[in-house]
Protein backbone atom coordinates (compact mmCIF):
# COMPACT_ATOMS: atom_id res chain seq x y z
CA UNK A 1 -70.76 209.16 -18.39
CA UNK A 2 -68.13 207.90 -15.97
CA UNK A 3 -68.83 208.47 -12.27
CA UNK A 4 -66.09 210.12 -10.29
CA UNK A 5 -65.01 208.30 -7.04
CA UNK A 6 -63.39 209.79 -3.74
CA UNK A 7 -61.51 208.31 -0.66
CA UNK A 8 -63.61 208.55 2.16
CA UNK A 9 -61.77 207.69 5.49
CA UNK A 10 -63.23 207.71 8.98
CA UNK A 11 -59.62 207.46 10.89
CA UNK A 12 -61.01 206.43 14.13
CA UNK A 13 -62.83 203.26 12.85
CA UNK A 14 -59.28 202.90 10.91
CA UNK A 15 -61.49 202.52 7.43
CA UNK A 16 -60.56 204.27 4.26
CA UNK A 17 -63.88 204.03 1.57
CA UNK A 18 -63.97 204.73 -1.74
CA UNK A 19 -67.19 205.84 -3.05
CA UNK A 20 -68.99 207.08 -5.89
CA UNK A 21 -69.62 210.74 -5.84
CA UNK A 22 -73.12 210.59 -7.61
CA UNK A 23 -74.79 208.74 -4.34
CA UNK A 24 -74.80 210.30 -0.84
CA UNK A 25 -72.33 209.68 1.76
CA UNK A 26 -74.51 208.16 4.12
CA UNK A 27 -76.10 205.46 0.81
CA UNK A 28 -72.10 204.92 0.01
CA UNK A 29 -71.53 203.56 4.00
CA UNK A 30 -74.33 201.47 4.34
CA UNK A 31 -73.42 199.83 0.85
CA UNK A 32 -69.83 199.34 2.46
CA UNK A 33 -71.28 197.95 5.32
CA UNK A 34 -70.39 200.90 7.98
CA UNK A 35 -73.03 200.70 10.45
CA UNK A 36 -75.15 203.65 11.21
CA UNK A 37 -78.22 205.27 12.09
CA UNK A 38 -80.23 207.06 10.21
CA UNK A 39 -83.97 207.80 10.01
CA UNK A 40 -85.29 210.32 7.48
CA UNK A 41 -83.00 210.70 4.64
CA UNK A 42 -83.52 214.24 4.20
CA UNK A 43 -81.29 216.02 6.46
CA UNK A 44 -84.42 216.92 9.31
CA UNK A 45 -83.59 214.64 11.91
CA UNK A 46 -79.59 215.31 11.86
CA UNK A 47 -79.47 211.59 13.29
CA UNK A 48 -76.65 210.55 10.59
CA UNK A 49 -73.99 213.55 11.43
CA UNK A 50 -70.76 213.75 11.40
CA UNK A 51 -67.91 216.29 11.44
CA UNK A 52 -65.71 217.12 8.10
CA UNK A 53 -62.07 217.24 9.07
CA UNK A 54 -61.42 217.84 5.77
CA UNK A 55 -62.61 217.88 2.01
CA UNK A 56 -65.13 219.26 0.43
CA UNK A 57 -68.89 217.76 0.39
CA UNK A 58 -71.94 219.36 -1.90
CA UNK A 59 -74.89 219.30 0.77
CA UNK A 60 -78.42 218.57 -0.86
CA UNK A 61 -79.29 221.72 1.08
CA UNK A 62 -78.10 225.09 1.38
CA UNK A 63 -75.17 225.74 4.06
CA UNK A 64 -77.07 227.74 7.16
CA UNK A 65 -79.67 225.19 7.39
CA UNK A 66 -78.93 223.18 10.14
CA UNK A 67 -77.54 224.49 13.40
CA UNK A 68 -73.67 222.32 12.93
CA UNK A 69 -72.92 224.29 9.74
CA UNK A 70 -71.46 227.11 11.45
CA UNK A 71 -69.16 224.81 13.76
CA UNK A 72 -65.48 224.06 13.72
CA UNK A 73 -64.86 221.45 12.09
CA UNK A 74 -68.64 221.86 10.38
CA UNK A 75 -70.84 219.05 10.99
CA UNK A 76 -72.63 217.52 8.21
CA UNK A 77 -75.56 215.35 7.63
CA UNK A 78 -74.13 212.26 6.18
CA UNK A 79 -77.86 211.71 4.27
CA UNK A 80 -78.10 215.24 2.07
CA UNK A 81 -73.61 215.18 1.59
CA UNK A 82 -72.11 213.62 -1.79
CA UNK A 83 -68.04 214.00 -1.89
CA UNK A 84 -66.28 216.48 -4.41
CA UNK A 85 -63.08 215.64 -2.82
CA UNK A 86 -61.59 213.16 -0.79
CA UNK A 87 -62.43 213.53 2.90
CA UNK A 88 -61.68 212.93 6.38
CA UNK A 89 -64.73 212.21 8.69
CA UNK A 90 -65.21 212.08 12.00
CA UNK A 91 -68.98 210.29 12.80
CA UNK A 92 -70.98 211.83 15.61
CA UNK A 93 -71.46 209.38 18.72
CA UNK A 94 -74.78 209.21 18.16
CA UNK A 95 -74.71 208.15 14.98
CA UNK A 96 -73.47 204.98 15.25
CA UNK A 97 -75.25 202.23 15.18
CA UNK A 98 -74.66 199.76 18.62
CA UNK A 99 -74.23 196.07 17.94
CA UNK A 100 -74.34 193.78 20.00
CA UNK A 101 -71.63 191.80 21.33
């Protein structure tokens, strides 16, 4: 079975990704080395969010869930997203991780 693969930029790090649509967004970062924080892999915390500018993500959970699905551009939790398209994200503040300098 060959895995399907999708451009995943982040414009305002200037870093286009591409990564495997069978793992979740936030698994296909880390592996690229994009530093961010996450917690409990599951969607609950919504520390690993970021907004979807554009493309289309299937969510682990249903749409309605959490409270950034209804929001313009939606906001998605990087740890229950895998890509079905290419996509533009934009990554919450919060959810990156600080290193220090």
């Amino acid at each position: 079975m060959t895995v399907e693969h999708w451009t995943v930029s982040l414009p305002e790090d200037g870093l286009a990704l591409t990564l495997a649509a069978d793992i979740t967004l936030l698994q296909g970062l880390l592996d690229a080395g994009v530093a961010l924080r996450h917690a409990c892999r599951n969607g609950v915390c919504e520390i690993c969010a970021a907004w979807l500018i554009s493309g289309e993500v299937e969510q682990r959970y249903p749409q309605g869930q959490f409270s950034g699905c209804k929001l313009d551009p939606p906001r998605i939790q990087l740890c229950t997203a895998q890509a079905r398209s290419a996509l533009v994200l934009r990554l919450a503040p919060y959810a990156r991780l600080k290193r220090d300098a």
